[in-house]
ModelCIF file with pLDDT and N, C-alpha, C, O atoms, coordinates in Angstrom:
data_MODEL
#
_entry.id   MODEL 
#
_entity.id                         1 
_entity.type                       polymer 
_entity.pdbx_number_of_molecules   1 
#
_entity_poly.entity_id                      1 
_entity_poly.type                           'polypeptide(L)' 
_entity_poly.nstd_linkage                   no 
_entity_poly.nstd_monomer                   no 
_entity_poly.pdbx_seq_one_letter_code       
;(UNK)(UNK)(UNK)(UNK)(UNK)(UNK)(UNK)(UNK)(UNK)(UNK)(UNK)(UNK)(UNK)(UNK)(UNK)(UNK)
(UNK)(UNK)(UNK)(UNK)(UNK)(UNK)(UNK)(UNK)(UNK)(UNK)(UNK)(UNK)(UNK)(UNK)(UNK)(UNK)
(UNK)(UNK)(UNK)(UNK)(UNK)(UNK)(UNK)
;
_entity_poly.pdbx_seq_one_letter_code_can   XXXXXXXXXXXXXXXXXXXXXXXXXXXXXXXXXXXXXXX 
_entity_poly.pdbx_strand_id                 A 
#
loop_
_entity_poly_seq.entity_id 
_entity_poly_seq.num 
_entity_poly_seq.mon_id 
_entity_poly_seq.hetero 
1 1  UNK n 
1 2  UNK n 
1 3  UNK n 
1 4  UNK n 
1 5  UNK n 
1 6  UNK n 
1 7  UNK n 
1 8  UNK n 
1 9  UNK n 
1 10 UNK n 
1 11 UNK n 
1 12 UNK n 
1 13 UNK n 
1 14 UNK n 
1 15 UNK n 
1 16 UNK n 
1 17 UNK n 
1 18 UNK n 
1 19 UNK n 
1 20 UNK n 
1 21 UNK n 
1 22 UNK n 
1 23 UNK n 
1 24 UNK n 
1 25 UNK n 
1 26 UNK n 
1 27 UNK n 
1 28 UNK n 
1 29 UNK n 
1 30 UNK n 
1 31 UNK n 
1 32 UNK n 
1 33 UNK n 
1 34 UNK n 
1 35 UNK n 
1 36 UNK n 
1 37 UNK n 
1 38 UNK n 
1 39 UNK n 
#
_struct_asym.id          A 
_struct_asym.entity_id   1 
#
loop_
_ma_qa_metric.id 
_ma_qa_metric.mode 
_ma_qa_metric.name 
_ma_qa_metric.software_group_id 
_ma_qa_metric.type 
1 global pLDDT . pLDDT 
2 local  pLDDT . pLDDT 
#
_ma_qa_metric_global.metric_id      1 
_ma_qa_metric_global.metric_value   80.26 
_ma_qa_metric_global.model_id       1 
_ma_qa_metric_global.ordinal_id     1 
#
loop_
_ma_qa_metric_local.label_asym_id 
_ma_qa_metric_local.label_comp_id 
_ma_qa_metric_local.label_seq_id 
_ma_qa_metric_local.metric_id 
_ma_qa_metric_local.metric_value 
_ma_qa_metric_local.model_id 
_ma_qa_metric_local.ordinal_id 
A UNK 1  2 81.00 1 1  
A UNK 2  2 80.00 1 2  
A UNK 3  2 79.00 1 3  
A UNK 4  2 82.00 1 4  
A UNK 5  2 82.00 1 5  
A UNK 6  2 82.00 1 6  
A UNK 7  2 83.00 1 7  
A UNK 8  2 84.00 1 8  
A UNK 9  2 83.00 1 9  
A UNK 10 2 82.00 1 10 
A UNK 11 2 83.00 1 11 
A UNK 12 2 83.00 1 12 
A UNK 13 2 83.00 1 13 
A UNK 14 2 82.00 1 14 
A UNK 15 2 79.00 1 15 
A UNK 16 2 79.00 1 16 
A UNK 17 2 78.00 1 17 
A UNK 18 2 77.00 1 18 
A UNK 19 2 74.00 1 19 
A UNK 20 2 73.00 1 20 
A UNK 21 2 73.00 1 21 
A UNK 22 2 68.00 1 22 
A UNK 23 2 66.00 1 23 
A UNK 24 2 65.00 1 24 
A UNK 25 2 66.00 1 25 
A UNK 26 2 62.00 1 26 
A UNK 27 2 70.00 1 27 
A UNK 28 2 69.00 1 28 
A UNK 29 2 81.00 1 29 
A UNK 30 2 84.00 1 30 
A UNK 31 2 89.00 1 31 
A UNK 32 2 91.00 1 32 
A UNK 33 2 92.00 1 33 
A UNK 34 2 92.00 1 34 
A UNK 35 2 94.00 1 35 
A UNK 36 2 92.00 1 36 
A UNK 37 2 93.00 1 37 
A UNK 38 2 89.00 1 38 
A UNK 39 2 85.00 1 39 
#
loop_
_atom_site.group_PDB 
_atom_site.id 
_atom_site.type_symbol 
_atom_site.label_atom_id 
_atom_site.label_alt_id 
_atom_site.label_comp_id 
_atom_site.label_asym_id 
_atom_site.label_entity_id 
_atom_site.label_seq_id 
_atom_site.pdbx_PDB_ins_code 
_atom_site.Cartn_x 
_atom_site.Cartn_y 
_atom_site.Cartn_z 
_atom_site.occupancy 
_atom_site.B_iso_or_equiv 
_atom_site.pdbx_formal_charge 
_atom_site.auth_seq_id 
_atom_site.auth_comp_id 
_atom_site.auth_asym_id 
_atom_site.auth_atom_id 
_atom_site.pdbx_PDB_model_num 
ATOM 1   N N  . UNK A 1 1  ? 0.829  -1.212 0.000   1.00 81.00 ? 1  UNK A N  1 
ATOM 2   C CA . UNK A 1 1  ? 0.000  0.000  0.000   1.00 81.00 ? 1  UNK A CA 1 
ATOM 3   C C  . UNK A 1 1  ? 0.863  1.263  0.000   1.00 81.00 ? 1  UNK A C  1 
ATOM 4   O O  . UNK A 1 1  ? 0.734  2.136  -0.858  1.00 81.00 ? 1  UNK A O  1 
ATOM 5   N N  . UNK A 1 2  ? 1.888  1.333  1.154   1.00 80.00 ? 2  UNK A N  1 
ATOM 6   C CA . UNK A 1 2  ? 2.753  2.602  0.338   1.00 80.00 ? 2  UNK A CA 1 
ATOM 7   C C  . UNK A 1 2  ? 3.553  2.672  -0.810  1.00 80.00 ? 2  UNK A C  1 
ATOM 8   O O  . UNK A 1 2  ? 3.810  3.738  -1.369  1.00 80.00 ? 2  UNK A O  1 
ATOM 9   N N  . UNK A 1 3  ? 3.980  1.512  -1.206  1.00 79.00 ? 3  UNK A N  1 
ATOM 10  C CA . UNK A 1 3  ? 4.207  1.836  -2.789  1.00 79.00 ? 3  UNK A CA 1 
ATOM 11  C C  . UNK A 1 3  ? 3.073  2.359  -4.188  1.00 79.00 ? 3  UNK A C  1 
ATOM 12  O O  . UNK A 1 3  ? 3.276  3.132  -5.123  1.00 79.00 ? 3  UNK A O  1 
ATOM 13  N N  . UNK A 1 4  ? 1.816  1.515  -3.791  1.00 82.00 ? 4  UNK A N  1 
ATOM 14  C CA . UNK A 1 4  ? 0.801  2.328  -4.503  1.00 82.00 ? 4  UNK A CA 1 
ATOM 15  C C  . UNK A 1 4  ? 0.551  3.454  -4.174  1.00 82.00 ? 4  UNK A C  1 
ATOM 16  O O  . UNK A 1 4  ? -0.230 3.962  -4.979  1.00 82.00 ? 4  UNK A O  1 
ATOM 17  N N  . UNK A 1 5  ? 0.923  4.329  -3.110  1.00 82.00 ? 5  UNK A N  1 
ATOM 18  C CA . UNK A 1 5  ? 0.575  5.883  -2.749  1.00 82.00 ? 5  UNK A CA 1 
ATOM 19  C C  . UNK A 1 5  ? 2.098  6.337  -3.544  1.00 82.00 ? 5  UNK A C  1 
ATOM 20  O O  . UNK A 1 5  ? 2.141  7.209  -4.411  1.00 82.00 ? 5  UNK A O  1 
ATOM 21  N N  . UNK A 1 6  ? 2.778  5.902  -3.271  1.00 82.00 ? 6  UNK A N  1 
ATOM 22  C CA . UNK A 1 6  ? 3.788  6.805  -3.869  1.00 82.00 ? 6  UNK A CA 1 
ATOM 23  C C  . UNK A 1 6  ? 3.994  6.497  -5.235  1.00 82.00 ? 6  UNK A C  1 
ATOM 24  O O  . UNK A 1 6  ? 4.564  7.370  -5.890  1.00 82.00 ? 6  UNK A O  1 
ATOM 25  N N  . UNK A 1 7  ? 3.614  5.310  -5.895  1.00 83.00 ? 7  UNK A N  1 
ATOM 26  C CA . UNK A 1 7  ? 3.585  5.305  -7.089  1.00 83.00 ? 7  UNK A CA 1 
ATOM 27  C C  . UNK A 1 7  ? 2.398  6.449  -8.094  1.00 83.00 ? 7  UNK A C  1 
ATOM 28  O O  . UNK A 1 7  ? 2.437  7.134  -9.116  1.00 83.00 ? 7  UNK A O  1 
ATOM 29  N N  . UNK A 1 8  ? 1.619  6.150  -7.223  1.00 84.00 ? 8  UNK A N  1 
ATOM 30  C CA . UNK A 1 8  ? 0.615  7.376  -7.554  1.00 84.00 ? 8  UNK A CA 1 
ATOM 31  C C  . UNK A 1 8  ? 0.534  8.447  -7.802  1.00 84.00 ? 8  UNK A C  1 
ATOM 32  O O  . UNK A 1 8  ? -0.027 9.091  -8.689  1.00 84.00 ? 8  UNK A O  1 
ATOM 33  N N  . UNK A 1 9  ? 1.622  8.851  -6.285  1.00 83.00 ? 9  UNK A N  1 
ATOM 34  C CA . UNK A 1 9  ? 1.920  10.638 -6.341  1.00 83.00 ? 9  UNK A CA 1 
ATOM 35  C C  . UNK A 1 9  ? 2.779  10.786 -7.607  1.00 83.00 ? 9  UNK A C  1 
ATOM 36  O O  . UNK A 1 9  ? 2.536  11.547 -8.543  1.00 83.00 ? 9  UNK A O  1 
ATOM 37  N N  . UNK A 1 10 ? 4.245  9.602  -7.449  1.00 82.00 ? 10 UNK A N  1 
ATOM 38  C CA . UNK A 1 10 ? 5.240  10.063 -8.222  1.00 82.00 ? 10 UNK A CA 1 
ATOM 39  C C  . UNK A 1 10 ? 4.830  10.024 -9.735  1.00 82.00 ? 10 UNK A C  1 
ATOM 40  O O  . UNK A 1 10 ? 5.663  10.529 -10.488 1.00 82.00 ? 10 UNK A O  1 
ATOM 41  N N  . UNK A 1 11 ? 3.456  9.407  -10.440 1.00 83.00 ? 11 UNK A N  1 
ATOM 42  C CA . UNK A 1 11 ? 3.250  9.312  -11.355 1.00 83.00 ? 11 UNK A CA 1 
ATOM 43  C C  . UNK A 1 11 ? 2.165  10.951 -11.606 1.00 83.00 ? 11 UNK A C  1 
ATOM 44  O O  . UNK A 1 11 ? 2.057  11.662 -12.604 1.00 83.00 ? 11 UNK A O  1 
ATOM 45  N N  . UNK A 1 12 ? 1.587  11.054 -10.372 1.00 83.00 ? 12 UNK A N  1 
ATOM 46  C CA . UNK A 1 12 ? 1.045  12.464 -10.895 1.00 83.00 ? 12 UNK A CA 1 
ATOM 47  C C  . UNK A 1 12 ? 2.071  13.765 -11.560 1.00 83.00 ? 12 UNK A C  1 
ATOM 48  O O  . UNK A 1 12 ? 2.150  14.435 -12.589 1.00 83.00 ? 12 UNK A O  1 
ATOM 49  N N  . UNK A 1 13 ? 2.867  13.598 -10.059 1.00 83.00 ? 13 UNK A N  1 
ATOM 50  C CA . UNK A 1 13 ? 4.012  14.770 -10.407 1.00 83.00 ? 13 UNK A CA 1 
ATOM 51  C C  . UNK A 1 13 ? 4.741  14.905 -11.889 1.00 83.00 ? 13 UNK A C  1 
ATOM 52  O O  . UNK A 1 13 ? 4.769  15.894 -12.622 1.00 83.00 ? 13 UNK A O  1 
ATOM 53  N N  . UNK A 1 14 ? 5.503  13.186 -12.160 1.00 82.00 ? 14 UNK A N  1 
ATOM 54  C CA . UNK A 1 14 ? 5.919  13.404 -13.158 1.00 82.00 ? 14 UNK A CA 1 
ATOM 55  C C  . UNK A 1 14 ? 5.298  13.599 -14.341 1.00 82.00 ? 14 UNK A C  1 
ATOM 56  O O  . UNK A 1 14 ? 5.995  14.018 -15.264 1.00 82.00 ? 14 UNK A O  1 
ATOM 57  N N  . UNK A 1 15 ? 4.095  13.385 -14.542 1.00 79.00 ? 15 UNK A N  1 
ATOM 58  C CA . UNK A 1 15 ? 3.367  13.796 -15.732 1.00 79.00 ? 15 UNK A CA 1 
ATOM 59  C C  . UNK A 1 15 ? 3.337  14.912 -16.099 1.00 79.00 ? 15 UNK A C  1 
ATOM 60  O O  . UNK A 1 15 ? 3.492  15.281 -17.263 1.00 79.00 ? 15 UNK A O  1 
ATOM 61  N N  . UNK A 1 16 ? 3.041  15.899 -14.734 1.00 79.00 ? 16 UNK A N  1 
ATOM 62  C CA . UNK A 1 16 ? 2.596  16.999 -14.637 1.00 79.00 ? 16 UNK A CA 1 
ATOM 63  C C  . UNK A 1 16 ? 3.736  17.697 -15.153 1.00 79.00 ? 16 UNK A C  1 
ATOM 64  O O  . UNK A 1 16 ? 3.687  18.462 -16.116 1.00 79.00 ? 16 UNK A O  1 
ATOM 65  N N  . UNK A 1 17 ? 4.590  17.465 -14.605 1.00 78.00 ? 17 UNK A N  1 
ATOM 66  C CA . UNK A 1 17 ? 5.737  18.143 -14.869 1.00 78.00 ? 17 UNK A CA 1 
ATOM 67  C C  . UNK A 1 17 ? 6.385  18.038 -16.247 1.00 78.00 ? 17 UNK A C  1 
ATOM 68  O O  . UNK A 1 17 ? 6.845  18.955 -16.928 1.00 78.00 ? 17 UNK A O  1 
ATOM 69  N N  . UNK A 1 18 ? 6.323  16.646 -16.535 1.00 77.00 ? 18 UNK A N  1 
ATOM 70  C CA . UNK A 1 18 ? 6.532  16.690 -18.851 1.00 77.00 ? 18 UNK A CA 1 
ATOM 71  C C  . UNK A 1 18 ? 5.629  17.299 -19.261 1.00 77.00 ? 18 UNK A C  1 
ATOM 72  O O  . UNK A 1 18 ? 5.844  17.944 -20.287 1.00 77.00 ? 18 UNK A O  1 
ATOM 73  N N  . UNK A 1 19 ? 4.521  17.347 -18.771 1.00 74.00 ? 19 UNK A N  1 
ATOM 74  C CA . UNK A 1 19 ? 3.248  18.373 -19.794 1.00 74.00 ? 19 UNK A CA 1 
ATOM 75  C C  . UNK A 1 19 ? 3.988  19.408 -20.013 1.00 74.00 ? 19 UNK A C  1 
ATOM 76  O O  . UNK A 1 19 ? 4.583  19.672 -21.057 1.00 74.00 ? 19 UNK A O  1 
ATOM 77  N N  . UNK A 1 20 ? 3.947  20.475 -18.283 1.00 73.00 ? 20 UNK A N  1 
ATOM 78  C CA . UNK A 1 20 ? 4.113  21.812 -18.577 1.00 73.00 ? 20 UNK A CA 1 
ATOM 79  C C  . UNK A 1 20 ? 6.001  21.700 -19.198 1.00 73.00 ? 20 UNK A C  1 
ATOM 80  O O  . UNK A 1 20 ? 6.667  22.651 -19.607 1.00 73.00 ? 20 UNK A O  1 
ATOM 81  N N  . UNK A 1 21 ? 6.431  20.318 -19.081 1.00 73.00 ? 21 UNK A N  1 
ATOM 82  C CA . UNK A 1 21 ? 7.982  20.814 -19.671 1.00 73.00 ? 21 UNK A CA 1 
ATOM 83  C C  . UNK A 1 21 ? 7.499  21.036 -21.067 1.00 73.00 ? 21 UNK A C  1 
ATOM 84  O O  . UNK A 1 21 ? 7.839  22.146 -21.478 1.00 73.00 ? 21 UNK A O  1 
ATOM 85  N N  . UNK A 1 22 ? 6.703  20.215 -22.063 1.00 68.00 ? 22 UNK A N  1 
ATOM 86  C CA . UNK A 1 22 ? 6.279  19.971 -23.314 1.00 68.00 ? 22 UNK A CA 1 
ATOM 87  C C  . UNK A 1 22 ? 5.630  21.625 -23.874 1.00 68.00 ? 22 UNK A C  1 
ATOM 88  O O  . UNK A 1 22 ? 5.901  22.176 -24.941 1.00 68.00 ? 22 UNK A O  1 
ATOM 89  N N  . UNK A 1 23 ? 4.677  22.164 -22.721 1.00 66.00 ? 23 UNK A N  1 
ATOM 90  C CA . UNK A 1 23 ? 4.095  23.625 -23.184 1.00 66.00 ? 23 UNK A CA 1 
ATOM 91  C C  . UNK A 1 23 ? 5.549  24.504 -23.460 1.00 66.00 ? 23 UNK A C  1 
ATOM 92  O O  . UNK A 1 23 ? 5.904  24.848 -24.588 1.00 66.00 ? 23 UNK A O  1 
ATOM 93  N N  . UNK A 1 24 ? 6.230  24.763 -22.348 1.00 65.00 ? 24 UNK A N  1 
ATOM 94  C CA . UNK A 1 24 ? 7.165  25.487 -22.360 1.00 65.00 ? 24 UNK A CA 1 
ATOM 95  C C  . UNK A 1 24 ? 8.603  25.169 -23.168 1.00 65.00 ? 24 UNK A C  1 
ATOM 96  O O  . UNK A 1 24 ? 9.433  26.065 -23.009 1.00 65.00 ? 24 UNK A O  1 
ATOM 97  N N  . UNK A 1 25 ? 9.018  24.103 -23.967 1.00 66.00 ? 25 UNK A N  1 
ATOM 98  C CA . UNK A 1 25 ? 9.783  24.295 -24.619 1.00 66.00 ? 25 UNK A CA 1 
ATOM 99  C C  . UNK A 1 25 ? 9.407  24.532 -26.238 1.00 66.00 ? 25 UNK A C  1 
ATOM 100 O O  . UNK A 1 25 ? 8.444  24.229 -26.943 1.00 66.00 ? 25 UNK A O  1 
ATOM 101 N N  . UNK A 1 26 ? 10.214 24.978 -26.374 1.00 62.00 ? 26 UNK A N  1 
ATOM 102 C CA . UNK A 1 26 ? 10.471 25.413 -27.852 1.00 62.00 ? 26 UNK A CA 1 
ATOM 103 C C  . UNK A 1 26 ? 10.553 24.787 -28.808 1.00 62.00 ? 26 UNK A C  1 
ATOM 104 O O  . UNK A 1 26 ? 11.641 24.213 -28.769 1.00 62.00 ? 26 UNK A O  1 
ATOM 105 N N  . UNK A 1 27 ? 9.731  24.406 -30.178 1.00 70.00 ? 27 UNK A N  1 
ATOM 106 C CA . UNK A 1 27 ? 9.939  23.790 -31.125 1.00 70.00 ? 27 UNK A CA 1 
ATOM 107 C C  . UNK A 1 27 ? 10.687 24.252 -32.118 1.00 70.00 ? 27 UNK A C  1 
ATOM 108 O O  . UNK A 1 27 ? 10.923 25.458 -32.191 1.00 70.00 ? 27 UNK A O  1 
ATOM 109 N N  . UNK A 1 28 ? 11.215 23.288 -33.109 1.00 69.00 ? 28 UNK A N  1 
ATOM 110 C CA . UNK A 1 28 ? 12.265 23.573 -33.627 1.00 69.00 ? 28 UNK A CA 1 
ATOM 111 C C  . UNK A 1 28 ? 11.372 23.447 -35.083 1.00 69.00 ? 28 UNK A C  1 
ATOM 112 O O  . UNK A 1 28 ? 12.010 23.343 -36.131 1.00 69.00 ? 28 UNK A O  1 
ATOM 113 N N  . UNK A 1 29 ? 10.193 23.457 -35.110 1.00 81.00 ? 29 UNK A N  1 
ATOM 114 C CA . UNK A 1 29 ? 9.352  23.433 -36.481 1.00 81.00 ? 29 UNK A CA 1 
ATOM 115 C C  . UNK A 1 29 ? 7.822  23.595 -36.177 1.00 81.00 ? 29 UNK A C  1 
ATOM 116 O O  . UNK A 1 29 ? 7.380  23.333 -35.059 1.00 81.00 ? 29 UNK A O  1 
ATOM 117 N N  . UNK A 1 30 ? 7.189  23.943 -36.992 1.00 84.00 ? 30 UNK A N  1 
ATOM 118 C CA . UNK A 1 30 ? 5.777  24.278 -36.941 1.00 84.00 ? 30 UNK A CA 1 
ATOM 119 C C  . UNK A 1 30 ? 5.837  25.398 -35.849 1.00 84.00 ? 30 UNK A C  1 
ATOM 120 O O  . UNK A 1 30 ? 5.582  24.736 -34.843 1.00 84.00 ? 30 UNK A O  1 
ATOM 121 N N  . UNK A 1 31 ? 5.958  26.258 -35.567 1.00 89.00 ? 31 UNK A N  1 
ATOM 122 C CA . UNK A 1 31 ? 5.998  27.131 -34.722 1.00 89.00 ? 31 UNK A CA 1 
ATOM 123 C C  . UNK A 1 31 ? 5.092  28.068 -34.134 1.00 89.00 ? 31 UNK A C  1 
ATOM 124 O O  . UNK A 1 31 ? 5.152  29.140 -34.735 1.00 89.00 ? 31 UNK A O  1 
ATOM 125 N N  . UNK A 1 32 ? 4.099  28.074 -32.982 1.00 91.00 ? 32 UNK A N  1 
ATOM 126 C CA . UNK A 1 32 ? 2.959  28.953 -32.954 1.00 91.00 ? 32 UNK A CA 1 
ATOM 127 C C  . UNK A 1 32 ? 3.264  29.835 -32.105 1.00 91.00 ? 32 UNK A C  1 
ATOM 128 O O  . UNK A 1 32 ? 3.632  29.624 -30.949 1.00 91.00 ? 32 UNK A O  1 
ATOM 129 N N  . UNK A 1 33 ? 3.069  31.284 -32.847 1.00 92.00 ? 33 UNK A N  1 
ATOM 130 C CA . UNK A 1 33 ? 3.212  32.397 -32.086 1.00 92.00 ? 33 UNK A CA 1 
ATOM 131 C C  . UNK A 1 33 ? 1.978  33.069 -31.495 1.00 92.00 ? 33 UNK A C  1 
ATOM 132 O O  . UNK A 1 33 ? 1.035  32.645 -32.163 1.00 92.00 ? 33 UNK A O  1 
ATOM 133 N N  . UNK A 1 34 ? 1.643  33.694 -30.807 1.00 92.00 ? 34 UNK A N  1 
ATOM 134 C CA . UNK A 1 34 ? 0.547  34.220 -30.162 1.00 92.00 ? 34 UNK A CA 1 
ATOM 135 C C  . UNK A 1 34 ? 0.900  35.487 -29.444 1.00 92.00 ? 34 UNK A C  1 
ATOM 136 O O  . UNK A 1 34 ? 1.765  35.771 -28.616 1.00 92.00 ? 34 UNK A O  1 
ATOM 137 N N  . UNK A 1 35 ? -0.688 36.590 -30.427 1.00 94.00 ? 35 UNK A N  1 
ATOM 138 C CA . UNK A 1 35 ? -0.226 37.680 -30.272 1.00 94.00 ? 35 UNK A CA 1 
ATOM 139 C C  . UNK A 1 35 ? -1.341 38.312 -29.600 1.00 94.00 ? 35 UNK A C  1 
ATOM 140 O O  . UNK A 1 35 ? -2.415 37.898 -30.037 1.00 94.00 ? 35 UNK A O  1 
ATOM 141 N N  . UNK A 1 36 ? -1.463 39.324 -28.529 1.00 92.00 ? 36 UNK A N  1 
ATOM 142 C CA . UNK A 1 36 ? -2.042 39.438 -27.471 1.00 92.00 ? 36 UNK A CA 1 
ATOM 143 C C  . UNK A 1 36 ? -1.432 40.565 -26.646 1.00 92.00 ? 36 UNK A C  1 
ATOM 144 O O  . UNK A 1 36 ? -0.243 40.705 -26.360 1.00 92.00 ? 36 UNK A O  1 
ATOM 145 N N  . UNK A 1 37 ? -2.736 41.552 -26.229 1.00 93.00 ? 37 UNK A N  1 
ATOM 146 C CA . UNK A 1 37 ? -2.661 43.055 -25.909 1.00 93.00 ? 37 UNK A CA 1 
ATOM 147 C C  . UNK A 1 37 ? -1.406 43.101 -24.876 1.00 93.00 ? 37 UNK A C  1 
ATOM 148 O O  . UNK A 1 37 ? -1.537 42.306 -23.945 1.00 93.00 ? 37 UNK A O  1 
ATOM 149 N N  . UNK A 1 38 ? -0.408 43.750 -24.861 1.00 89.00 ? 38 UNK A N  1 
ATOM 150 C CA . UNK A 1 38 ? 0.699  43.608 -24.213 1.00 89.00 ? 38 UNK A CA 1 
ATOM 151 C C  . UNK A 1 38 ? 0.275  44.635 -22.806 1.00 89.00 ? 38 UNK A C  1 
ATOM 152 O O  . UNK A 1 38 ? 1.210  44.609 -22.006 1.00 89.00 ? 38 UNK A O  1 
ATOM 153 N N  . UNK A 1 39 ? -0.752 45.415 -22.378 1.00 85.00 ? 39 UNK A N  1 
ATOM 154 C CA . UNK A 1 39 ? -0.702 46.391 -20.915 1.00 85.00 ? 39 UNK A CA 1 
ATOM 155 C C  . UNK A 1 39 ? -2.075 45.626 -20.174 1.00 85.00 ? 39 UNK A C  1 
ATOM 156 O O  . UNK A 1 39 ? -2.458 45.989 -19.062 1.00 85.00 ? 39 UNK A O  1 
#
């Protein structure tokens, strides 16, 4: 049972964390820019 809790957490975290790594890096093709009131 604590390996299923921590398998759990550690599988939330790390997901979570390749998503937003996946939003935030930079592609090297197809490229979408987004343009939006800057004040």
């Amino acid at each position: 049972l604590a390996v299923v809790a921590l398998v759990a957490v550690f599988s939330i975290i790390v997901h979570v964390l390749l998503f937003l790594e996946a939003f935030t890096t930079e592609k090297g093709k197809d490229v979408k820019l987004i343009v939006n009131e800057r004040y």
